[in-house]
N, C-alpha and C. Protein backbone atom coordinates (compact mmCIF):
# COMPACT_ATOMS: atom_id res chain seq x y z
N UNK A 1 207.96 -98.39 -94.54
CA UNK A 1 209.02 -98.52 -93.55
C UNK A 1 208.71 -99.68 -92.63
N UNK A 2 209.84 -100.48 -92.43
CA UNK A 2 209.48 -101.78 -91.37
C UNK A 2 209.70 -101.22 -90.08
N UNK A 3 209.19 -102.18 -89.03
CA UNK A 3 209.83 -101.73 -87.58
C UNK A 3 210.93 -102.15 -87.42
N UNK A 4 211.67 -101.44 -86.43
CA UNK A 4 212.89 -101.03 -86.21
C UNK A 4 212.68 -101.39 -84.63
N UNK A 5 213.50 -102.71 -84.20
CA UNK A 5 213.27 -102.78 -82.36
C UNK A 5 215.02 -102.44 -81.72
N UNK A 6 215.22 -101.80 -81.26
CA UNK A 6 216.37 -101.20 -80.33
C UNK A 6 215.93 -101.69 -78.93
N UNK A 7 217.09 -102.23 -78.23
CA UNK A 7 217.22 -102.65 -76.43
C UNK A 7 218.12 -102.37 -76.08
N UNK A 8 217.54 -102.40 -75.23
CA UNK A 8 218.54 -101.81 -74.24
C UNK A 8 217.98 -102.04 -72.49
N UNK A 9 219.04 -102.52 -71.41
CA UNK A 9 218.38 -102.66 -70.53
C UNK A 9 218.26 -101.30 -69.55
N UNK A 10 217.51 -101.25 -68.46
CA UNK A 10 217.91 -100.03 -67.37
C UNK A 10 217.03 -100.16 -66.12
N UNK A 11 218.07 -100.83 -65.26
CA UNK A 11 218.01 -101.34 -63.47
C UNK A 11 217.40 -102.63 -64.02
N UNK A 12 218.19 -103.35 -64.60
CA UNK A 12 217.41 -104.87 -65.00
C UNK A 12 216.20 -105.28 -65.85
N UNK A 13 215.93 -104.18 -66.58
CA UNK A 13 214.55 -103.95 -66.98
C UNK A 13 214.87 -104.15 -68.54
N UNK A 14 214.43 -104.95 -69.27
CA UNK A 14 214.25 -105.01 -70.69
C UNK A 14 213.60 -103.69 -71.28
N UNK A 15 214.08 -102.68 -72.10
CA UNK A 15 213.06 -101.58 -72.87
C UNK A 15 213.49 -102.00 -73.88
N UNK A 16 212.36 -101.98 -75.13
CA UNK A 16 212.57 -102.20 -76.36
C UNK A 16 211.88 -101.05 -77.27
N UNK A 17 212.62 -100.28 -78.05
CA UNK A 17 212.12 -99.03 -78.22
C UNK A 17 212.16 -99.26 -79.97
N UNK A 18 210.93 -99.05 -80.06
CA UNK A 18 210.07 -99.42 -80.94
C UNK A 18 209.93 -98.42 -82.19
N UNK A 19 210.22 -98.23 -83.36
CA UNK A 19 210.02 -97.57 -84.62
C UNK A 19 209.58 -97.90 -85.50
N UNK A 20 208.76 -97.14 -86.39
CA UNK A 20 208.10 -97.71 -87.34
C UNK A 20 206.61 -98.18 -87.19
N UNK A 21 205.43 -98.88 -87.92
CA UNK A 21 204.34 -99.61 -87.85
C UNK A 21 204.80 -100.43 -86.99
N UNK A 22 203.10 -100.72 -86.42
CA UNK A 22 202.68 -102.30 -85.81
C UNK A 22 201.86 -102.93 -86.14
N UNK A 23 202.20 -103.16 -88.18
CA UNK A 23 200.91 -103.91 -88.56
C UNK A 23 201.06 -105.32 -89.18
N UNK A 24 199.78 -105.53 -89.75
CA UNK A 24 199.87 -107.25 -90.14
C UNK A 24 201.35 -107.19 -91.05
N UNK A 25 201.89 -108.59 -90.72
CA UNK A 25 202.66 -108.97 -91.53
C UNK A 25 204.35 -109.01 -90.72
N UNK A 26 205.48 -108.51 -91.62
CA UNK A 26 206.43 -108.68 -90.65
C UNK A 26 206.65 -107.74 -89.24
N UNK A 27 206.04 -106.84 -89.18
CA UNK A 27 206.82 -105.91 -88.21
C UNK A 27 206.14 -106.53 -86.72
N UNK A 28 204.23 -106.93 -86.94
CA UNK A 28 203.73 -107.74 -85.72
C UNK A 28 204.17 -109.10 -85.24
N UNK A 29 204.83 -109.38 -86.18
CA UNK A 29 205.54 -110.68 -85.94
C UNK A 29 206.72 -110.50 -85.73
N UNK A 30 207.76 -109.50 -86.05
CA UNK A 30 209.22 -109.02 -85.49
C UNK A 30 208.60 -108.88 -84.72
N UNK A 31 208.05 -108.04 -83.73
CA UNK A 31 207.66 -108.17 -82.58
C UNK A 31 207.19 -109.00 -81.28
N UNK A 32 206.34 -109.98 -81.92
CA UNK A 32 205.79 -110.87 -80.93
C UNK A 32 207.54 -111.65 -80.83
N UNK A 33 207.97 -112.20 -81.91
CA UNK A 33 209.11 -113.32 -81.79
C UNK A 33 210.05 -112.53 -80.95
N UNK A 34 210.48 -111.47 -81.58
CA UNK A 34 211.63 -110.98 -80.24
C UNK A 34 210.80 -110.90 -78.53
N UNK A 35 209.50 -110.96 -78.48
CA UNK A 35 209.69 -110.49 -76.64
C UNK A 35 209.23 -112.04 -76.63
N UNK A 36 209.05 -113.22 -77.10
CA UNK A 36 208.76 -114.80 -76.95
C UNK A 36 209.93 -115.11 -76.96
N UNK A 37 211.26 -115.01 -77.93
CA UNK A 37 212.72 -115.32 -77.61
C UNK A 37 212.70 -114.71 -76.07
N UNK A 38 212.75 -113.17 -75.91
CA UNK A 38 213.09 -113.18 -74.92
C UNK A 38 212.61 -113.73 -73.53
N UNK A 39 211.25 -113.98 -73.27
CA UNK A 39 210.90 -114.35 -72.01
C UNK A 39 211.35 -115.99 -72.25
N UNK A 40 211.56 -116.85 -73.32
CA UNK A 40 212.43 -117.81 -73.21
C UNK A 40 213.39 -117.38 -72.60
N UNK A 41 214.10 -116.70 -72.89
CA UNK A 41 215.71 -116.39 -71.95
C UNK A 41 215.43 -115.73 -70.56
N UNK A 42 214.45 -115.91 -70.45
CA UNK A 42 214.26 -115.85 -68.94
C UNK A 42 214.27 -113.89 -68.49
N UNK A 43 214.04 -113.33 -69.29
CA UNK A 43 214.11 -111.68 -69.84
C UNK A 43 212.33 -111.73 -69.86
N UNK A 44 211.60 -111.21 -68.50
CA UNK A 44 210.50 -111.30 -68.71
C UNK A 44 209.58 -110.06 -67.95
N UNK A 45 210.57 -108.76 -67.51
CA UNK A 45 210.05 -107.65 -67.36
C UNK A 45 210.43 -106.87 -68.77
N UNK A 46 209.44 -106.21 -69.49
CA UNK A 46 209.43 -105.95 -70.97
C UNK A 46 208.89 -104.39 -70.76
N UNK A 47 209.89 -103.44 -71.25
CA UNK A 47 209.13 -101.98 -71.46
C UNK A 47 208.44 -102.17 -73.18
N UNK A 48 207.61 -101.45 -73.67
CA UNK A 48 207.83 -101.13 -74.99
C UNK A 48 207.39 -99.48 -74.84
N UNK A 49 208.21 -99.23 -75.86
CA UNK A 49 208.58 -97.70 -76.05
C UNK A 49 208.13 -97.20 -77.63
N UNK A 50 206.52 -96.99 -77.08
CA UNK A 50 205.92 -96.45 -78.65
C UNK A 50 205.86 -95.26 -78.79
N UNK A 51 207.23 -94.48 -78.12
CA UNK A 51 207.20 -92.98 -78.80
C UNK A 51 207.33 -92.93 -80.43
N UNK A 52 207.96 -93.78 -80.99
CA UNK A 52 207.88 -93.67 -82.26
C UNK A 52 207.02 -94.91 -83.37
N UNK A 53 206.83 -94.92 -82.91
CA UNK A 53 205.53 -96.05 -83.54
C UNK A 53 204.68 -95.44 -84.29
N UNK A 54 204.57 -95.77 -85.31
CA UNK A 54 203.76 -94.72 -86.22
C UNK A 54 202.32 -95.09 -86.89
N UNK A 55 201.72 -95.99 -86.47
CA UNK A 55 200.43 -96.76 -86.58
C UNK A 55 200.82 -98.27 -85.84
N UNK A 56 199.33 -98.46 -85.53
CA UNK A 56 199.09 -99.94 -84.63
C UNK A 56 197.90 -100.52 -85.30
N UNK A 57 197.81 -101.24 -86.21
CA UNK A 57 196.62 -102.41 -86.70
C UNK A 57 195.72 -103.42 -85.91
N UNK A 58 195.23 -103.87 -85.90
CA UNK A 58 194.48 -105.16 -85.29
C UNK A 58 195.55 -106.34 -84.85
N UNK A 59 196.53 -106.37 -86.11
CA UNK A 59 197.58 -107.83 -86.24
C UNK A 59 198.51 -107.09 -85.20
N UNK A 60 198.82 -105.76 -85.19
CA UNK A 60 199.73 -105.22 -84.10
C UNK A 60 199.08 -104.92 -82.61
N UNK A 61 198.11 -104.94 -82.77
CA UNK A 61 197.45 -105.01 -81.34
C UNK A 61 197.15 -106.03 -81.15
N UNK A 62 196.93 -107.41 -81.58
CA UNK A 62 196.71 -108.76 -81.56
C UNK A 62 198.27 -109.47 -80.76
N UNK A 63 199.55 -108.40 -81.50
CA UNK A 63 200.69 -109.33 -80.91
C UNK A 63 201.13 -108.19 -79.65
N UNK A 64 200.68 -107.40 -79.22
CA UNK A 64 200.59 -106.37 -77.84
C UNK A 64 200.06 -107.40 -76.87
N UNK A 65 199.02 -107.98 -77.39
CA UNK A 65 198.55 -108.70 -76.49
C UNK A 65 198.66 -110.16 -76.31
N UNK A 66 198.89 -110.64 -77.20
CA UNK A 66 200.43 -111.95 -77.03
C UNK A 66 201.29 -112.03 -76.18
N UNK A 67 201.82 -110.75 -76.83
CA UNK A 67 203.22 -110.36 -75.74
C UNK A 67 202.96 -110.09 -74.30
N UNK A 68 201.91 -109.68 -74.05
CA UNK A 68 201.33 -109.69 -72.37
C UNK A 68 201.04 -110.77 -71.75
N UNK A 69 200.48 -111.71 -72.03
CA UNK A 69 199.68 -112.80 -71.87
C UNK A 69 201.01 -113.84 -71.95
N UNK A 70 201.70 -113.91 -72.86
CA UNK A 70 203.41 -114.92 -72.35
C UNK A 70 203.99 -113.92 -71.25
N UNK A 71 204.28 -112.87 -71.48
CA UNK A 71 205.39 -112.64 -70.04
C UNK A 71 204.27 -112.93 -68.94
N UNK A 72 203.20 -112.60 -68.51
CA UNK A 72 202.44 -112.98 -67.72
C UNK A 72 202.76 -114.45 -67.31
N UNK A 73 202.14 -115.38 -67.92
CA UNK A 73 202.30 -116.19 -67.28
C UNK A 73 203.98 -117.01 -67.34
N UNK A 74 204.83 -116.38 -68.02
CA UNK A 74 206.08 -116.30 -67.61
C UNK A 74 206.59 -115.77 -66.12
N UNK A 75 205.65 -115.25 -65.34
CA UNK A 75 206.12 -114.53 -64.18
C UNK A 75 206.67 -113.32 -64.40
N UNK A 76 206.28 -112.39 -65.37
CA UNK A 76 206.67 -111.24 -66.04
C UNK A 76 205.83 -109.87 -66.35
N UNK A 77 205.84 -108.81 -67.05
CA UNK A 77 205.26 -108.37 -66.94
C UNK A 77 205.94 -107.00 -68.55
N UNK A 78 204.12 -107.04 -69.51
CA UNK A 78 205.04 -105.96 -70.27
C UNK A 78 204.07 -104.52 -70.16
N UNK A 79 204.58 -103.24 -70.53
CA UNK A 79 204.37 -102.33 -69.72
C UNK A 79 204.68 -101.09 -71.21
N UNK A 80 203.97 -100.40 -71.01
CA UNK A 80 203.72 -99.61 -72.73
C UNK A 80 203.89 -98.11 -72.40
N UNK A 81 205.16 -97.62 -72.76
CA UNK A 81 205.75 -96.32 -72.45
C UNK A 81 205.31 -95.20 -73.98
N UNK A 82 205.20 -94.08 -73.30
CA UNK A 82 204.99 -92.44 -74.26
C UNK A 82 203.80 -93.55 -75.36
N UNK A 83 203.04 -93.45 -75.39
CA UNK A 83 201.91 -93.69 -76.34
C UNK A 83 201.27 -92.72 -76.72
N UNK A 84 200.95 -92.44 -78.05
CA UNK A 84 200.26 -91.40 -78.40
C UNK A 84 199.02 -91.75 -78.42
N UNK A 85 198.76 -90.12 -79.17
CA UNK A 85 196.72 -89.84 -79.00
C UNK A 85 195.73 -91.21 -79.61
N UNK A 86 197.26 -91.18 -80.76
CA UNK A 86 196.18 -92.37 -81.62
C UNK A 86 196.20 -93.96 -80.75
N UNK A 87 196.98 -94.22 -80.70
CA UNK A 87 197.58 -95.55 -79.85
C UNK A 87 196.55 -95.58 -78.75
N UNK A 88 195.94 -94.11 -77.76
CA UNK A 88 195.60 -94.35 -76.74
C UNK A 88 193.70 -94.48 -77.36
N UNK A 89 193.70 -93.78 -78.09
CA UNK A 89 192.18 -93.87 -79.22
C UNK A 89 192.20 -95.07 -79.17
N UNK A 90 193.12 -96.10 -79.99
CA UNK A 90 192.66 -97.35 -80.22
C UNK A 90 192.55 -98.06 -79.15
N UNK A 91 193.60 -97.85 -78.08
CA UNK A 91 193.16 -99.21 -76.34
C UNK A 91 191.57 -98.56 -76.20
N UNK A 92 191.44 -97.61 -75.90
CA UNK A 92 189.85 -96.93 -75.28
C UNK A 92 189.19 -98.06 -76.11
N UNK A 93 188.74 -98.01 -77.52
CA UNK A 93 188.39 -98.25 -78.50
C UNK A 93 188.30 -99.83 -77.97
N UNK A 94 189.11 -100.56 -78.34
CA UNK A 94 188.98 -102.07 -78.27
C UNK A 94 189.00 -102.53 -76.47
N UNK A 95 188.63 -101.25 -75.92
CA UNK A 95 188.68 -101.30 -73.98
C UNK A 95 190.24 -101.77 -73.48
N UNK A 96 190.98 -101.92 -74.32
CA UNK A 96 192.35 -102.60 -73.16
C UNK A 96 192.68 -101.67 -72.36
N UNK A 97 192.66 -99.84 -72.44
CA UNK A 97 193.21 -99.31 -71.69
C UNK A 97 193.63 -99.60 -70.47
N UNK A 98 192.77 -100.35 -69.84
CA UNK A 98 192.84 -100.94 -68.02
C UNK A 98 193.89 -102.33 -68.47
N UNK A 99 194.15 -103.16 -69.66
CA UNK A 99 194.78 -103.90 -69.48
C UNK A 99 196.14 -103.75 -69.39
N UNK A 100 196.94 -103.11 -70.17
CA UNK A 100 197.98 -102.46 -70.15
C UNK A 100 198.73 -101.25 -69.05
N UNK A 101 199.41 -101.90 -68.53
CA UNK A 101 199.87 -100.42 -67.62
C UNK A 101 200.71 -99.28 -68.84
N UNK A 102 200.36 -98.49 -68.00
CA UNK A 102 201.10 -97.35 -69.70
C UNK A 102 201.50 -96.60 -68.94
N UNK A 103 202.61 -95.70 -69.42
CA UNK A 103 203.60 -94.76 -68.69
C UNK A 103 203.90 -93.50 -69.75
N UNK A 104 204.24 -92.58 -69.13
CA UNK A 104 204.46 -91.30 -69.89
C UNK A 104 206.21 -90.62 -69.99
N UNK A 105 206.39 -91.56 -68.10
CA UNK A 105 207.79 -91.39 -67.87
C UNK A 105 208.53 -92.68 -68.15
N UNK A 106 209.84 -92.71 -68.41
CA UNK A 106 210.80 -93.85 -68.37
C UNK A 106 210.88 -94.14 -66.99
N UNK A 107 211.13 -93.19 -66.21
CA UNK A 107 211.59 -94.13 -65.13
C UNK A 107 210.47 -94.19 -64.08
N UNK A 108 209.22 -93.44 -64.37
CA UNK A 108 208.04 -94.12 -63.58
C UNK A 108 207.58 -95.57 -64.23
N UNK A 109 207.87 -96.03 -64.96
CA UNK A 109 207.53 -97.55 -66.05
C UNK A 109 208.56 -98.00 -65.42
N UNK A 110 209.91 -97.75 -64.91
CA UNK A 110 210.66 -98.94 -64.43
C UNK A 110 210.55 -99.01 -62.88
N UNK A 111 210.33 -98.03 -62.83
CA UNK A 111 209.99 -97.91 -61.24
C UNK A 111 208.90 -98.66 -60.47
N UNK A 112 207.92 -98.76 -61.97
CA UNK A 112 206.63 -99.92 -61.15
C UNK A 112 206.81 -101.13 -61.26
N UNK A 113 207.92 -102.15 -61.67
CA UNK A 113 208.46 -103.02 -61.44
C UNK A 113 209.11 -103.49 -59.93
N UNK A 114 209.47 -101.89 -59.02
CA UNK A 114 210.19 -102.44 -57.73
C UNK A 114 208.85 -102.13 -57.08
N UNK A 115 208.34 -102.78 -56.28
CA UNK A 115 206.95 -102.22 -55.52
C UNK A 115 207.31 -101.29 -54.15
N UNK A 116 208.58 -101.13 -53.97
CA UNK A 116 208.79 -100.33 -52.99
C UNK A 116 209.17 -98.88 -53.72
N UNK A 117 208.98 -99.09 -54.81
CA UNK A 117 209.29 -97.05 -55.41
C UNK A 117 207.77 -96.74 -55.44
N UNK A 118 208.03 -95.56 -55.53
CA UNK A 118 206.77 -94.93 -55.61
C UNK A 118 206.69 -94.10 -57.58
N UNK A 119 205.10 -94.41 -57.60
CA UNK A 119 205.03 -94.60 -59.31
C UNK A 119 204.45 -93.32 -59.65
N UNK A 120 204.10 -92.67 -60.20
CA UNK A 120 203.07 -91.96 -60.78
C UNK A 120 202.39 -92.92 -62.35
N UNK A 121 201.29 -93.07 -61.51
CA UNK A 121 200.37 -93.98 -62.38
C UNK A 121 200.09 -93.08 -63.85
N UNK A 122 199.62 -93.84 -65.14
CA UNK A 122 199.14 -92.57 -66.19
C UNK A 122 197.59 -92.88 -65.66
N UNK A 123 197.07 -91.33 -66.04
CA UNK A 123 195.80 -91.12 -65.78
C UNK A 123 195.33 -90.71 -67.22
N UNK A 124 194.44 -90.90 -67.45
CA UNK A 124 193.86 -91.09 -69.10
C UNK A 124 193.34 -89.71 -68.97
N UNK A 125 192.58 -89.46 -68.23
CA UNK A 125 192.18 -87.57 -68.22
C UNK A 125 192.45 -86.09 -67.83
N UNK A 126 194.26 -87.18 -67.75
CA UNK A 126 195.37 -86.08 -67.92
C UNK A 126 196.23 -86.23 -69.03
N UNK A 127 196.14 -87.32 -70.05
CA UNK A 127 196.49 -87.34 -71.12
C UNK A 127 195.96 -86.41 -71.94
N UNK A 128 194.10 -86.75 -71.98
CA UNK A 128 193.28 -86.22 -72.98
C UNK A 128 193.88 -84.69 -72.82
N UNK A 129 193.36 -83.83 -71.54
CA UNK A 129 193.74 -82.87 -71.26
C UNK A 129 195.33 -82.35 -71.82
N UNK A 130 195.98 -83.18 -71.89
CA UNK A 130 197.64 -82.43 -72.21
C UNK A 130 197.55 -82.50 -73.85
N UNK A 131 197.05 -83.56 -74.27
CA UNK A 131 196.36 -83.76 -75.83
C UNK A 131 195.77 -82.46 -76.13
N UNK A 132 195.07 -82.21 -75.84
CA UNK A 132 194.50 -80.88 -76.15
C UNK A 132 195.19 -79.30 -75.93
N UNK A 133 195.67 -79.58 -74.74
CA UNK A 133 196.59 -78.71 -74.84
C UNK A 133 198.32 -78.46 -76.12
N UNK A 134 198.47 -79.60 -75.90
CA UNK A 134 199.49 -80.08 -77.53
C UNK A 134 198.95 -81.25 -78.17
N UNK A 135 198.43 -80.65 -78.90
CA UNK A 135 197.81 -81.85 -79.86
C UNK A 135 199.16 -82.46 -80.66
N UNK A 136 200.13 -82.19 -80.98
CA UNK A 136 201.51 -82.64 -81.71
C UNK A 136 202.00 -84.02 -80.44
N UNK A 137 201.59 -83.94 -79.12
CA UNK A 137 201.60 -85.42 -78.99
C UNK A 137 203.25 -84.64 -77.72
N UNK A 138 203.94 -83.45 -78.00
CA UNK A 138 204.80 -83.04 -77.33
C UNK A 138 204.62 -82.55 -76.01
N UNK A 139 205.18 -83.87 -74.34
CA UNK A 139 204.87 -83.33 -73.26
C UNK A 139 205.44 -81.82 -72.77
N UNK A 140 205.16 -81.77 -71.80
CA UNK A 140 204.91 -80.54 -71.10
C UNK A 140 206.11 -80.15 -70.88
């Protein structure tokens, strides 16, 4: 199965909700090119929405972090919504966890874009903890 990218905006906010792999070949590269078109178009607050993402590779974590590093210095910012056990295994794993802001809610991820809302940050040892409590990856 290839990835599948759906957008949609909400309060000005680019989400791109993500299906399928994020591995070598076309789907890490459908990826990087659509959020590089977009911060060309001047579209440079970026959700991605890996509730359905169904594996992440090296070549797909290679263009995660592409994609951060252009909206960045685009004056932008991209921001990694509902991630699962495995997804969050692999940031620990290769340490990005701290690089990535990650969200559990939709609208706490758009909300940390206005600095005057108030966020609920994700905390990694309330993930593990809810992980264990539903290991199927289904919140509370």
């Amino acid at each position: 199965m290839d990835l599948r990218i759906e957008q949609r905006d909400k309060e000005g906010i680019r989400i791109l909700d993500l299906q399928g792999p994020v591995v070598i070949g076309r789907s890490e590269s459908l990826l990087r090119s659509t959020v590089l078109n977009l911060a060309k178009a001047a579209t440079i607050n970026i959700i991605l929405n890996l509730g359905s993402v169904s594996e992440i590779d090296d070549d797909g974590l290679g263009a995660l972090i592409v994609c951060h590093a252009s909206l960045r210095r685009a004056g932008g910012a991209l921001k990694l919504l509902k991630p699962t056990r495995v997804h969050m295994e692999l940031f620990v794993l290769m340490r990005l966890e701290s690089v990535f802001e990650t969200f559990l809610d939709e609208q706490d991820a758009v909300n940390s874009f206005f600095p005057d809302r108030s966020v609920r940050r994700f905390d990694i040892l309330a993930f593990v903890e809810q992980q264990k409590k539903h290991p199927s990856g289904a919140p509370e």
